[in-house]
Structure formats: C-alpha cells, structure tokens
C-alpha atoms as a PDB file:
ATOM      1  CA  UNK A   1       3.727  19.822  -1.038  1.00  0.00           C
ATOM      2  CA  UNK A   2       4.015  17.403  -3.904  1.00  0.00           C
ATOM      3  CA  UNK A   3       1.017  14.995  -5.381  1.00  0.00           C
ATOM      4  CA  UNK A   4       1.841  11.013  -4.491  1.00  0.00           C
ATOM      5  CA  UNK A   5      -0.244   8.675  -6.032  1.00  0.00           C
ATOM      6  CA  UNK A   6      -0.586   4.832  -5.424  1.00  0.00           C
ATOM      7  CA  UNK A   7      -2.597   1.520  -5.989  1.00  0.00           C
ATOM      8  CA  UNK A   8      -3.868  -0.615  -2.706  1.00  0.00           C
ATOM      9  CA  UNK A   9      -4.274  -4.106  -4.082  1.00  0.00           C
ATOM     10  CA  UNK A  10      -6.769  -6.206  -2.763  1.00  0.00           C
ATOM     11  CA  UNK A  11      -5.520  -9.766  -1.448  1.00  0.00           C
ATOM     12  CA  UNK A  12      -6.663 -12.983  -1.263  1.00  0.00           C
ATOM     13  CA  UNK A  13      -5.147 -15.898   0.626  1.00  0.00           C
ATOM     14  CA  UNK A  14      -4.234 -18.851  -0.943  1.00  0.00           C
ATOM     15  CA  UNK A  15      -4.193 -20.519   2.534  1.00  0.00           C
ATOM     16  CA  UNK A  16      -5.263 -19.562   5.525  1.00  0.00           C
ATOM     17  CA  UNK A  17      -4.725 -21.939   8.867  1.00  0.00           C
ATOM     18  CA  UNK A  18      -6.737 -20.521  12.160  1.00  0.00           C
ATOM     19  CA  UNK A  19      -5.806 -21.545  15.527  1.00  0.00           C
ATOM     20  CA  UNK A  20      -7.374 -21.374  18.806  1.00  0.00           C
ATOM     21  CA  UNK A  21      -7.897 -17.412  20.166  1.00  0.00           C
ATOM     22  CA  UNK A  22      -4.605 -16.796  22.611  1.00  0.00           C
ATOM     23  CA  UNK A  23      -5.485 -15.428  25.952  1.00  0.00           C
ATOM     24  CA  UNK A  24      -5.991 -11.715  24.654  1.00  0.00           C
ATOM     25  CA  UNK A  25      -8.861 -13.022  22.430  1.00  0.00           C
ATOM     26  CA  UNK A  26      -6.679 -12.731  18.884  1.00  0.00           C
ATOM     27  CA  UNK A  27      -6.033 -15.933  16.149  1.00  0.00           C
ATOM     28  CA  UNK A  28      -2.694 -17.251  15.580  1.00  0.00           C
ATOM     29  CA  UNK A  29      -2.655 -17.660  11.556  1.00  0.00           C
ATOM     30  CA  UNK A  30      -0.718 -19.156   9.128  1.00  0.00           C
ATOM     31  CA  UNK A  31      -1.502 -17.341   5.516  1.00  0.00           C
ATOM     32  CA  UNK A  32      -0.345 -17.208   1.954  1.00  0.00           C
ATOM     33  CA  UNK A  33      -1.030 -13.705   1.284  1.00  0.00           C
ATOM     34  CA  UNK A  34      -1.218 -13.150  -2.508  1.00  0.00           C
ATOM     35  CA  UNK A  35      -2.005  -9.227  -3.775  1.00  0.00           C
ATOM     36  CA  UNK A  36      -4.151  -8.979  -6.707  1.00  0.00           C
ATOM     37  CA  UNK A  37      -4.605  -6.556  -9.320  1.00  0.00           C
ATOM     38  CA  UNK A  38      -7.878  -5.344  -8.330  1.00  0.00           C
ATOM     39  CA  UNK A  39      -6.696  -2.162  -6.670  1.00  0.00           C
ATOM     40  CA  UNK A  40      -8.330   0.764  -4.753  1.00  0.00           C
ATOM     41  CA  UNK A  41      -6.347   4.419  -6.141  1.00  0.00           C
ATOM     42  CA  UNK A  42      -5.486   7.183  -3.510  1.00  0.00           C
ATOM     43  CA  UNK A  43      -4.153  10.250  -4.182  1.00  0.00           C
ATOM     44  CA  UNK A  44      -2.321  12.138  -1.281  1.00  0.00           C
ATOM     45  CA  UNK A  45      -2.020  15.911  -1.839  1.00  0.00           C
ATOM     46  CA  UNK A  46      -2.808  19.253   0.223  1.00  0.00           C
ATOM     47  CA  UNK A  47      -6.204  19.660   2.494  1.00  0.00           C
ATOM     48  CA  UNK A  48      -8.810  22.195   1.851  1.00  0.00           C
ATOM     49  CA  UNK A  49      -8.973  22.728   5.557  1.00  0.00           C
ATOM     50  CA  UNK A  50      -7.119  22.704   9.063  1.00  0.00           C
ATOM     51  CA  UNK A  51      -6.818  18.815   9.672  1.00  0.00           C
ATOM     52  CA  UNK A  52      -5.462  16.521   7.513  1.00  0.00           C
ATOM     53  CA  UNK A  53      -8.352  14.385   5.865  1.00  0.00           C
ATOM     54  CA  UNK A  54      -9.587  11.000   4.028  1.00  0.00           C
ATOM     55  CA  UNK A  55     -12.439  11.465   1.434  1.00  0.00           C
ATOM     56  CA  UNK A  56     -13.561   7.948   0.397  1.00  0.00           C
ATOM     57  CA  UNK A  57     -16.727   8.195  -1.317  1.00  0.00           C
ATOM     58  CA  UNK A  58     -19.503   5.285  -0.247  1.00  0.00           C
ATOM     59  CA  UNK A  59     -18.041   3.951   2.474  1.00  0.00           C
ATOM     60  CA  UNK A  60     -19.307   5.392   6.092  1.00  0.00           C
ATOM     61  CA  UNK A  61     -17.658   5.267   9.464  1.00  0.00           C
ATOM     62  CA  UNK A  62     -14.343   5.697  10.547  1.00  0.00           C
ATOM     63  CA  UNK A  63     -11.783   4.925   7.580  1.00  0.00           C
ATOM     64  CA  UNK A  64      -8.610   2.978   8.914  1.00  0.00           C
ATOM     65  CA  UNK A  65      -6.154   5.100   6.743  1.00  0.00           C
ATOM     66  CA  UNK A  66      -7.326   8.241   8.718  1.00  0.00           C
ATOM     67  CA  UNK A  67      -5.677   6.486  11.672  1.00  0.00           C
ATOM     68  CA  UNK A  68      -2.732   5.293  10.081  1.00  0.00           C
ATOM     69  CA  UNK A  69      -2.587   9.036   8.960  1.00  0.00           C
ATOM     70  CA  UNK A  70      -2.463   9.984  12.409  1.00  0.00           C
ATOM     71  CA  UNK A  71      -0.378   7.274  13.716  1.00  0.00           C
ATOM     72  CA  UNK A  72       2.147   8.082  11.215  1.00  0.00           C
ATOM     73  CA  UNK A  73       2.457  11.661  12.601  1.00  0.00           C
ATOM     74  CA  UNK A  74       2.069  10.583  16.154  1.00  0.00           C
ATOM     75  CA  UNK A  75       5.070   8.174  15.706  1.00  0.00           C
ATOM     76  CA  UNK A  76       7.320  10.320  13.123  1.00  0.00           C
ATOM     77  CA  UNK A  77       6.682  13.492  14.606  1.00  0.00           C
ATOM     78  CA  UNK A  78       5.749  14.191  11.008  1.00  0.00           C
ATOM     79  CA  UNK A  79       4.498  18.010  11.215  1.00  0.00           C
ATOM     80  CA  UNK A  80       3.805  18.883   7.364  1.00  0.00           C
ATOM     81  CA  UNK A  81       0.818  20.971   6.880  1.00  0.00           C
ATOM     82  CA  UNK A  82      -2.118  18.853   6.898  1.00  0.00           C
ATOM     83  CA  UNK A  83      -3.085  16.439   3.805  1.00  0.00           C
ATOM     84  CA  UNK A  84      -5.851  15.000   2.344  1.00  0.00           C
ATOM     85  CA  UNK A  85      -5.961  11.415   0.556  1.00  0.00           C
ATOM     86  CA  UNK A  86      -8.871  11.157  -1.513  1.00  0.00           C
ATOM     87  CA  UNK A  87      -9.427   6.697  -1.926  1.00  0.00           C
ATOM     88  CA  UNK A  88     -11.534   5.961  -5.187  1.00  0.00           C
ATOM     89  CA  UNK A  89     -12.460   2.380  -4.308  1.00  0.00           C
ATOM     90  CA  UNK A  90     -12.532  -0.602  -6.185  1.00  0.00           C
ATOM     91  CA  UNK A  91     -12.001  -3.559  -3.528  1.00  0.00           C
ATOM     92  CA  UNK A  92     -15.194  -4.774  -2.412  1.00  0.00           C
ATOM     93  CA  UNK A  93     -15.531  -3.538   1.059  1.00  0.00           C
ATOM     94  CA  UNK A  94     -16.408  -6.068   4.223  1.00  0.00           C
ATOM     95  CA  UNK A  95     -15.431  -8.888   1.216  1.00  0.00           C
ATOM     96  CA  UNK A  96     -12.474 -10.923   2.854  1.00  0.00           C
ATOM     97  CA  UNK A  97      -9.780  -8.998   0.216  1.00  0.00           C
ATOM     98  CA  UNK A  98      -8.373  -6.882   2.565  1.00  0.00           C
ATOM     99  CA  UNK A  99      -9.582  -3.828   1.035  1.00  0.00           C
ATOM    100  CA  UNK A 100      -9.569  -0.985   4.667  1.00  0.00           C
ATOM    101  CA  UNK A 101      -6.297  -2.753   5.498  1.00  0.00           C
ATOM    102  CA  UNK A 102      -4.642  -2.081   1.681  1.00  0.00           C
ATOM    103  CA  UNK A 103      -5.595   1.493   2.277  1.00  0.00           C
ATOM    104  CA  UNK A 104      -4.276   2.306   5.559  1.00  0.00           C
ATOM    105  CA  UNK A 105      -1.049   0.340   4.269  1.00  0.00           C
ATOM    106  CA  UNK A 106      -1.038   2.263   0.802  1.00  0.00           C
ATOM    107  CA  UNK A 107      -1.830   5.693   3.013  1.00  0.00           C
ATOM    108  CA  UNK A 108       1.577   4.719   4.795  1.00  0.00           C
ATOM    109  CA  UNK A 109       3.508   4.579   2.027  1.00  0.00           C
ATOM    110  CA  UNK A 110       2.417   7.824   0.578  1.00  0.00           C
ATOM    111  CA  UNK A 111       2.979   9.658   4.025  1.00  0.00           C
ATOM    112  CA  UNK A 112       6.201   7.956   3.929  1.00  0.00           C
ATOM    113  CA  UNK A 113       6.693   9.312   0.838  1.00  0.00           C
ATOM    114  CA  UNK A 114       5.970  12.342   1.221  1.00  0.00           C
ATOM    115  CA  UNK A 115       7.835  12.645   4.408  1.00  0.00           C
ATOM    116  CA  UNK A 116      10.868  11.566   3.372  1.00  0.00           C
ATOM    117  CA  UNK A 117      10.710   8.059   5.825  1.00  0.00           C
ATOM    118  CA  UNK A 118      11.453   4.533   4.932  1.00  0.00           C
ATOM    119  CA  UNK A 119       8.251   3.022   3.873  1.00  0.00           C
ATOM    120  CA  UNK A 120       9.780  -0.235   5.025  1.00  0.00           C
ATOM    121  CA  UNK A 121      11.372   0.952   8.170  1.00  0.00           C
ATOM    122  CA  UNK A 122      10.869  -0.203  11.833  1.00  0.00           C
ATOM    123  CA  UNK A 123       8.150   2.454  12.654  1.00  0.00           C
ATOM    124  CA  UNK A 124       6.264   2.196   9.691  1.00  0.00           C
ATOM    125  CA  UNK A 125       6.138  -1.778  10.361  1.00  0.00           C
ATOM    126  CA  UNK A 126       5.350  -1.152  14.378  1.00  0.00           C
ATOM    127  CA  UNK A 127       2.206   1.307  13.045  1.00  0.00           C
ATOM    128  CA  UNK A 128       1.516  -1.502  10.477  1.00  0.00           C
ATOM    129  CA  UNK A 129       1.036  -3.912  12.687  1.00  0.00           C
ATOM    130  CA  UNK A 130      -1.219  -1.547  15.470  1.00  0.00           C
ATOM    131  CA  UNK A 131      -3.663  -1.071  12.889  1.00  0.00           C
ATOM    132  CA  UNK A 132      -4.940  -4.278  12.137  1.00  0.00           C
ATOM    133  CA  UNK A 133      -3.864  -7.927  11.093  1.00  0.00           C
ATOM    134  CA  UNK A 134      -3.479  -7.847   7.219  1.00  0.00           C
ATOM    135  CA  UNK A 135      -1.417  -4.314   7.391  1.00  0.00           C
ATOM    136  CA  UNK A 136       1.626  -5.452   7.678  1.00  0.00           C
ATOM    137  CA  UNK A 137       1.034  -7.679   4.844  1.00  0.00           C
ATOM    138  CA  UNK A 138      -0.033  -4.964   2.572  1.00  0.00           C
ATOM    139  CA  UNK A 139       2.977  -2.386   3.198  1.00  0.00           C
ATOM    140  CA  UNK A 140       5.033  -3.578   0.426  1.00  0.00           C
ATOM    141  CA  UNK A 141       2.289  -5.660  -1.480  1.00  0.00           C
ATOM    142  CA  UNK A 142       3.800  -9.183  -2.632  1.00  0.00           C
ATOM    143  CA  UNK A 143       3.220 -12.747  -2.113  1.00  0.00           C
ATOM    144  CA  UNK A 144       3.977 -13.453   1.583  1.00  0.00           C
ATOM    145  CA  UNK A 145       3.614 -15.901   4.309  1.00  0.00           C
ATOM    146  CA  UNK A 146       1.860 -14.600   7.192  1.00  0.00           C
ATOM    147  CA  UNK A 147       2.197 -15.683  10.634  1.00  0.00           C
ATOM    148  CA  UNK A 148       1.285 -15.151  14.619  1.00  0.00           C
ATOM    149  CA  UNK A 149      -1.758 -12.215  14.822  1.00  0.00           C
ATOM    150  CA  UNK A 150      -0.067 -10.444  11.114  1.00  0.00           C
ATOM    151  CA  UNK A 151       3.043  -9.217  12.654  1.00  0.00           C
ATOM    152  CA  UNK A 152       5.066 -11.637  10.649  1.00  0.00           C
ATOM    153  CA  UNK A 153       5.489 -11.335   7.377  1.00  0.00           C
ATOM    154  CA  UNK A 154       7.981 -13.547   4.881  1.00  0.00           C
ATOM    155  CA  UNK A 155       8.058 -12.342   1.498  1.00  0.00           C
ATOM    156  CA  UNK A 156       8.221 -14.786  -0.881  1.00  0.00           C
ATOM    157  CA  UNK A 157       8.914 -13.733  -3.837  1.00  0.00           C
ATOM    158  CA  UNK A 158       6.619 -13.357  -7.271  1.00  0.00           C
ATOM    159  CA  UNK A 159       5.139 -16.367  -7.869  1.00  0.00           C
ATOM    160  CA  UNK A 160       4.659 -17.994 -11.472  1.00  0.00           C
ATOM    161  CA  UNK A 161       1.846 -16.576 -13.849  1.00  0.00           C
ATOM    162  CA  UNK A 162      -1.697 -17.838 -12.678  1.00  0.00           C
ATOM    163  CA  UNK A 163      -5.248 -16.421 -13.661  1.00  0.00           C
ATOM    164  CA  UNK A 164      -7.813 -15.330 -11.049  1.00  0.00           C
ATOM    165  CA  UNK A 165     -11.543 -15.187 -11.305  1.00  0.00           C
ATOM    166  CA  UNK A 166     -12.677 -13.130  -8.434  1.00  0.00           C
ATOM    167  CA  UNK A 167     -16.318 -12.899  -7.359  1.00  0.00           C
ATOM    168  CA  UNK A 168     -17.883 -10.340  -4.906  1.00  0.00           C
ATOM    169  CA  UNK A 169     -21.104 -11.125  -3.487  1.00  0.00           C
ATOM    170  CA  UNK A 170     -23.857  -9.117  -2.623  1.00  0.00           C
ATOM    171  CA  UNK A 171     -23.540  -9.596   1.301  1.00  0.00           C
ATOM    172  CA  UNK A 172     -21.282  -8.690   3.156  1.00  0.00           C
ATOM    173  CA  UNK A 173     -19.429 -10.087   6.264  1.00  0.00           C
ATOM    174  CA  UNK A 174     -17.548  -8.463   9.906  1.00  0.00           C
ATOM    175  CA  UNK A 175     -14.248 -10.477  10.089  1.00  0.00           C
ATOM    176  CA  UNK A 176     -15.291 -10.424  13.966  1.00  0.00           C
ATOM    177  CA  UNK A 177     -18.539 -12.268  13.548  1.00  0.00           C
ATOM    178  CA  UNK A 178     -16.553 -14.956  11.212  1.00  0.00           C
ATOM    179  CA  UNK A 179     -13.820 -15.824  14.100  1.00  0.00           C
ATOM    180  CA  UNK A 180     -17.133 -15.505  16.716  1.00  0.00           C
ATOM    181  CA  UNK A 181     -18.842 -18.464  14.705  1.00  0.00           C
ATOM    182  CA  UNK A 182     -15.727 -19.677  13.857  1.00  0.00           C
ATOM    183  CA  UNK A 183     -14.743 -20.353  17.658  1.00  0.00           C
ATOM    184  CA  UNK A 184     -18.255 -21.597  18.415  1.00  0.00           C
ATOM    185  CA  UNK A 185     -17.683 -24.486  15.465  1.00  0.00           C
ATOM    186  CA  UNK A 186     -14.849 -25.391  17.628  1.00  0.00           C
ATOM    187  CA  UNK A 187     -12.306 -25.392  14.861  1.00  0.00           C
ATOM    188  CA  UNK A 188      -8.954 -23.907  16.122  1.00  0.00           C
ATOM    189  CA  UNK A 189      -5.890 -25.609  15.666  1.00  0.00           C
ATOM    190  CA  UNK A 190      -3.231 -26.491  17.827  1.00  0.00           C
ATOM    191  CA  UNK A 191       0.322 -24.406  17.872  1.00  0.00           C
ATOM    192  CA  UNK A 192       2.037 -27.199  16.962  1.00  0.00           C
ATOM    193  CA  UNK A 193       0.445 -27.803  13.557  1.00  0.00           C
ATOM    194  CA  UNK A 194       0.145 -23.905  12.852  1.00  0.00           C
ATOM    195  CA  UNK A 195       4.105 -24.266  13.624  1.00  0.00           C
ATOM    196  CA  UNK A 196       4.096 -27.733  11.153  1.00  0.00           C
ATOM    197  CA  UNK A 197       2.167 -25.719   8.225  1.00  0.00           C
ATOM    198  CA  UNK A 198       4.320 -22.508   8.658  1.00  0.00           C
ATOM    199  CA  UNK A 199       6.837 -24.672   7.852  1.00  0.00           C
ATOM    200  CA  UNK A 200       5.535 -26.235   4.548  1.00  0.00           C
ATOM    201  CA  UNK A 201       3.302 -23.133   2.936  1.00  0.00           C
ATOM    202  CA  UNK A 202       7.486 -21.440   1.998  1.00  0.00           C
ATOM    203  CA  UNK A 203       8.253 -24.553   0.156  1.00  0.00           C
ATOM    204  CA  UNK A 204       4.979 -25.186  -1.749  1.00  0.00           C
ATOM    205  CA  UNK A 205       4.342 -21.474  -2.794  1.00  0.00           C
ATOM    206  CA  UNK A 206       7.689 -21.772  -4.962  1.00  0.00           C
ATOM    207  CA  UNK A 207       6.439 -24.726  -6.817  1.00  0.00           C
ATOM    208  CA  UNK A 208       4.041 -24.578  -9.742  1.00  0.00           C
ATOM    209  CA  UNK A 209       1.924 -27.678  -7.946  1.00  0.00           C
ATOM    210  CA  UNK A 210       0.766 -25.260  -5.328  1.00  0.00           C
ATOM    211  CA  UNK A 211      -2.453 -24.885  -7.306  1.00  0.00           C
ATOM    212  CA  UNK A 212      -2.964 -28.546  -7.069  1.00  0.00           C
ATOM    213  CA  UNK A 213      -2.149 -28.928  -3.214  1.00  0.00           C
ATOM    214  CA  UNK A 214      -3.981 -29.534  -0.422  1.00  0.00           C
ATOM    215  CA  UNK A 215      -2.541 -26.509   1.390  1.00  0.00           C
ATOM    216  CA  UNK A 216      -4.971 -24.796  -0.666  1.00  0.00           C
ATOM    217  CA  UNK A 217      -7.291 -24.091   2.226  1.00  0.00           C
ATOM    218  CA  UNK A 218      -9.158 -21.985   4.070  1.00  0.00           C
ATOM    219  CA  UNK A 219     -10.232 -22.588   7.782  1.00  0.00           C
ATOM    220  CA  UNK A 220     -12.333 -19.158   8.092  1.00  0.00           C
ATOM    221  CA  UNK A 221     -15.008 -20.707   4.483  1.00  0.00           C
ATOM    222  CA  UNK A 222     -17.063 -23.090   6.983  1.00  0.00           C
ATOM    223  CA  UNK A 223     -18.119 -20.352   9.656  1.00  0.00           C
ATOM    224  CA  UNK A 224     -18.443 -17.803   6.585  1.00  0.00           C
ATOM    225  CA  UNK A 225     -20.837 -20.306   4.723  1.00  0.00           C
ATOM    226  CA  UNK A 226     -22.868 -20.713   8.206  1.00  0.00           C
ATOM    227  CA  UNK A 227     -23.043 -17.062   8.205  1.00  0.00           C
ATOM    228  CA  UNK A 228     -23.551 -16.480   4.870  1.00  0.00           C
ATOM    229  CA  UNK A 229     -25.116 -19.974   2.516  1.00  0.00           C
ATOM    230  CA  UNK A 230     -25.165 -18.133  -0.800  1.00  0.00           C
ATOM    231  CA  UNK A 231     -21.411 -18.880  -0.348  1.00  0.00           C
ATOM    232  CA  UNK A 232     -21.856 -21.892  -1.411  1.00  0.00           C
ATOM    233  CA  UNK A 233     -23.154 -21.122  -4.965  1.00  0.00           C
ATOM    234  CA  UNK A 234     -20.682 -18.678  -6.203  1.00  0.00           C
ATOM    235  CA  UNK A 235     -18.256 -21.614  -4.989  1.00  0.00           C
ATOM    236  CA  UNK A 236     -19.821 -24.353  -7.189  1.00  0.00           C
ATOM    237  CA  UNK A 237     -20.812 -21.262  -9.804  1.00  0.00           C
ATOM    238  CA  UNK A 238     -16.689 -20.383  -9.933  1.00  0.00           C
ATOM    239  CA  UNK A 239     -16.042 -24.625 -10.329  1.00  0.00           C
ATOM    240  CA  UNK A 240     -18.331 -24.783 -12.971  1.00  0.00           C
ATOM    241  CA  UNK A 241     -16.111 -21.860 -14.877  1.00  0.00           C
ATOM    242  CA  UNK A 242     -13.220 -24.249 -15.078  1.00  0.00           C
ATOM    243  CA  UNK A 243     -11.183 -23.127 -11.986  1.00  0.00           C
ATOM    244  CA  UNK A 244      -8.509 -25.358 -10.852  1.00  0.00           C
ATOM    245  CA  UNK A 245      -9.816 -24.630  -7.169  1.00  0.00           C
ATOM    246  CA  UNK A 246     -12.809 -22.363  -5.813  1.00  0.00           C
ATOM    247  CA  UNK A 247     -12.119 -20.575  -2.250  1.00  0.00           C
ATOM    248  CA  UNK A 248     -13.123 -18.295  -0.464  1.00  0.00           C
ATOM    249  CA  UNK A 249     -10.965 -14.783   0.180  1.00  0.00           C
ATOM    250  CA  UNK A 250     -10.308 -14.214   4.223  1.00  0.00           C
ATOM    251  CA  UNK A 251     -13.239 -14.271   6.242  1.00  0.00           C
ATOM    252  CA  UNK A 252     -15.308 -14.079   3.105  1.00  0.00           C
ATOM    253  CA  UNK A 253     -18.161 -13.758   0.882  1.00  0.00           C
ATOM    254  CA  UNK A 254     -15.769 -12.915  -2.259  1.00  0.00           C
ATOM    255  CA  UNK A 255     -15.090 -15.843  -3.741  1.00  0.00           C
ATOM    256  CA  UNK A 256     -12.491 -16.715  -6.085  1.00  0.00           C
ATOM    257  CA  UNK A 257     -11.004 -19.337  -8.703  1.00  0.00           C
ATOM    258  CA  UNK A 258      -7.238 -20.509  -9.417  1.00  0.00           C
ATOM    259  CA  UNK A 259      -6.349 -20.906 -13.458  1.00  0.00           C
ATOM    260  CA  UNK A 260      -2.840 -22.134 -13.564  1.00  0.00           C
ATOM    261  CA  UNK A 261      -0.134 -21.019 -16.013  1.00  0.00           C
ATOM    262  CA  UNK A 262       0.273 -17.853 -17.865  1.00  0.00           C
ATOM    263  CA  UNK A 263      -2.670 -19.424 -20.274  1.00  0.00           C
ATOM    264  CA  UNK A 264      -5.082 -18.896 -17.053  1.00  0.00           C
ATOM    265  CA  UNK A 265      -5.096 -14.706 -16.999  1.00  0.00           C
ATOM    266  CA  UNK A 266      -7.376 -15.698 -20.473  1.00  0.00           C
ATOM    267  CA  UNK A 267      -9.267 -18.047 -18.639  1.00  0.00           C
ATOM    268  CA  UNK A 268      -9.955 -16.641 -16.172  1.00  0.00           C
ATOM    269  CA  UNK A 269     -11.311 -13.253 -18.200  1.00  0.00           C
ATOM    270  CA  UNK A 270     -13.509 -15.732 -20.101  1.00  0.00           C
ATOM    271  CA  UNK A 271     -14.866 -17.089 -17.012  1.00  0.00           C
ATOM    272  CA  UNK A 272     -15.595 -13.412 -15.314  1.00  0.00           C
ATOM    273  CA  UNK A 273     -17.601 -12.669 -18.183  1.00  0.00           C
ATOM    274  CA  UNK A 274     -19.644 -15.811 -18.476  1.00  0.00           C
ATOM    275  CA  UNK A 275     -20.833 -15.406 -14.998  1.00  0.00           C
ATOM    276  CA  UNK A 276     -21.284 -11.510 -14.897  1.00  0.00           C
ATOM    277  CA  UNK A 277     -25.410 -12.441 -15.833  1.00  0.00           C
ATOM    278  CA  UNK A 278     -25.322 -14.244 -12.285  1.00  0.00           C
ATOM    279  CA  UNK A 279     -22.398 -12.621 -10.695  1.00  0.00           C
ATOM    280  CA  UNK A 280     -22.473  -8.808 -12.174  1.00  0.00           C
ATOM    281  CA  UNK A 281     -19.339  -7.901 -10.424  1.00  0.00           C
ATOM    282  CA  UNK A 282     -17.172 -11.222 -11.360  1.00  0.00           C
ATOM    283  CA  UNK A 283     -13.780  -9.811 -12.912  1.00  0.00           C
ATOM    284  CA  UNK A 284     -10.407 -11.372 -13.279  1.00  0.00           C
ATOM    285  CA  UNK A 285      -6.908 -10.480 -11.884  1.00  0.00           C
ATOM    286  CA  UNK A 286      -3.745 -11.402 -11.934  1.00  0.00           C
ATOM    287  CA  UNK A 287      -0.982 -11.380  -9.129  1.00  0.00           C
ATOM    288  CA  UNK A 288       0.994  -8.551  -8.549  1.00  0.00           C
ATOM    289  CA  UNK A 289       4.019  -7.194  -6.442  1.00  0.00           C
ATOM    290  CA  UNK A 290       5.733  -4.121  -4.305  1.00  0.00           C
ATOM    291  CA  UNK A 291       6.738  -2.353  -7.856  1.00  0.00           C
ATOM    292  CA  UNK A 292       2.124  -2.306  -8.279  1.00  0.00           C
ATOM    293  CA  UNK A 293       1.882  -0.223  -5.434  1.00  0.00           C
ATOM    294  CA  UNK A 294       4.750   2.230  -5.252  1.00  0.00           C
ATOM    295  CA  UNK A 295       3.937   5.903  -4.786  1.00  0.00           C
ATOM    296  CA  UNK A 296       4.382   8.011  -7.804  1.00  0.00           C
ATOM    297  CA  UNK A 297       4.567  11.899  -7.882  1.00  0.00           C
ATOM    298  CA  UNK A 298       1.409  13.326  -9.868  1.00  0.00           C
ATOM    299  CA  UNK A 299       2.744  15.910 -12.227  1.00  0.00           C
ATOM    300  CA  UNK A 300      -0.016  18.564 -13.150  1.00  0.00           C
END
C-alpha cells in the first residue's frame, strides 16, 4: 500500500449568521468559511495490527476521522487491508477552528486517495456531511460560503492576500454548550434574513472591502463570551495589535485579527510575536486553498 500524506487546515469564519434550531434541534447557518495555514499533518500508511487505526497523540476520546475511516469503507465497500493515519496536531482542539472536522475531511481525502475514489464525488460529500457540520467545508479546503446545517457549500474562489493573527486561549469550549447558551440568549434569526445574507456574503467576499464590512460578524461570540469572559481580552488584546477587525473563530475561544493586503501577512507576524508574553500560542497565518491540502505520496 502506498504512503499519502496531507495538511488539515484549520478555519475560521469570517461570518457566521445563526438562526433559530429547526425542528430536529440543528442551526441553519450562513458562513464564510476561510482555511488557514495553521494545519494539523496526517500520514495514512499500513496498520501494525488487524483494524485499521487513528493515532493522534494528546487528544482522548473517540477521534472523528476514525469514523470517517469507517464510513468511507462502509459506503465504498473499500476492502484494502487495514490502515493507520497517524494526526500530529497543530489546530487547537475544542478552539472554534474546526480542527476534528479538518481531520476527518483530510482522512477522506487520503482514503480516497488511496482507494482510487473521487475525493470530490457524491459519496465522499454524503459521508462529509454525516459526520458533522464543518466537513463538508473542509473536503477540498478553500474559501466557501456555507449554508443550511453544512451541507451546502459554494466555493468561492481564493480571496486577495490578507494577514491573520490567530490566538488560542487557554479554555476551551463544546460547540453544543455555545448553541445551548446561544438559544437561551434568544438570538436566532429568522429564514428570511439567513436567506437575505446568503445572498450578500458571495458578493462581498470578492471585494477587497470585505475586511471593512459589517458582514464581518459572528452570532455564536456573545454566548461564547458568557461562557467564557477571558474572551473578551484576547479580543481587545488582538485590537490593540493593529487588526483591522478582532473576532472570534466558530463557537470560540480562539480569537483572531484581519490585516488587509498582502502588507498584512508582516503584520500580522509582528503582532503574534508582540503578544506571545500574554498570549504564548498567538501565531499568524495566511489563507490558503484545495492545492494546501492535497494528498501526496510519501516516498521512503
């Protein structure tokens, strides 16, 4: 069997609009899905045992590209002899960046690869979007708009050259307890202005002013902050460095900060390490596409 390697950016979302829970309990959204350069690495190559396996090294529980492992073979009808993918992370987990959802997507494409399948094709996309939300987003890794419950996804091309200044924090969040306090702040929106913004986010995220516009927003930051107040000073901590805008990443705590033009990747690097004495894990990034994440053979 050959060695496929690949990268599983970590996202953040330039916008993110939250509507009221449908009657099966999920969100509509409305997100501008942007992959960053701040990548987990897995390797996919033979098992040491019986059953194919997923060695990712501090972080406990079940890993979600186990399943998509199994999914993959359960849909396929994939019968190889059984593989392992060994994840070295660098995503912070629980963080709002998408960072279990980039590796179940990433482990897709290398079983894909391996298997001869169309990472793209309709059952790869139909396991994509069983795993979780932000999957289907992640397959092919590039700036997207993301709509209903994750299942649709728009790409939209590679946007212009922008810095980011991304900050972990020390806590960490469940998505599920975010929407929980989210709903109990009352603040889903109405399907007709998650259809109205669905409509705008295209048109903005090909314009250099998206930086400056007030679609830059994120409905999950207030019920993250209630959950989680030291928020609130890696937000003014990331203003402070000069970002064009400070937000928070998903369902949160990472926070991070917009530097337009290709002058901002400096910025941004500047700003990472004047805040690394009070944020020790602040690094910068830069946007990246589907050519970031492609599986490569590993050549011994």
């Amino acid at each position: 069997m050959k060695r496929l390697r690949c990268l599983a950016p970590g996202k953040v979302n330039l916008c993110l609009f939250v509507g009221r829970p449908r009657a099966d309990g999920y969100h509509p959204l409305v997100s501008l899905v942007q992959p960053v350069s701040l990548a987990d690495e897995l390797e996919l190559g033979p098992a040491h045992g019986n059953d194919d396996e997923v060695a990712c090294p501090g972080v406990e529980g079940e890993n979600l590209a186990a399943r998509a492992v199994a999914r993959f073979r359960a849909v396929t009808g994939w019968d190889a002899p059984p593989v392992r993918i060994a994840i070295a992370k660098h995503v912070p987990v629980a963080a709002g960046m998408g960072g279990g959802s980039a590796d179940a997507a990433a482990a897709l494409r290398l079983a894909a690869g391996a298997a001869g399948e169309e990472a793209g094709g309709a059952r790869v996309r139909a396991i994509a979007v069983e795993l979780g939300a932000d999957v289907p987003s992640q397959l092919a890794p590039e700036r997207c708009l993301m709509t209903g419950v994750g299942e649709g996804v728009r790409a939209l091309g590679d946007p212009e050259p922008f810095g980011l200044l991304i900050v972990p924090s020390a806590h960490s969040l469940a998505t599920a307890d975010v929407y929980e306090e989210f709903d109990r702040l009352s603040l889903g929106r109405d399907p007709d202005e998650l259809d109205r913004l669905s409509g705008q986010v295209p048109g903005a995220a090909r314009d250099d002013s998206l930086l400056a516009e007030r679609l830059l927003h994120n409905d999950l930051e207030a019920p993250a902050r209630s959950l989680c107040p030291p928020i609130g000073d890696a937000l003014a901590d990331v203003r402070a460095s000069g970002a064009v805008r400070a937000m928070v990443s998903g369902s949160g705590p990472t926070v991070f900060g917009l530097f337009a033009g290709a002058e901002g990747v400096a910025h941004a690097h500047a700003a990472a390490a004047a805040l690394r004495p009070r944020h020790p894990h602040a690094v910068a990034a830069t946007p990246v596409g589907p050519a970031f994440a492609a599986p490569v053979e590993v050549h011994e």
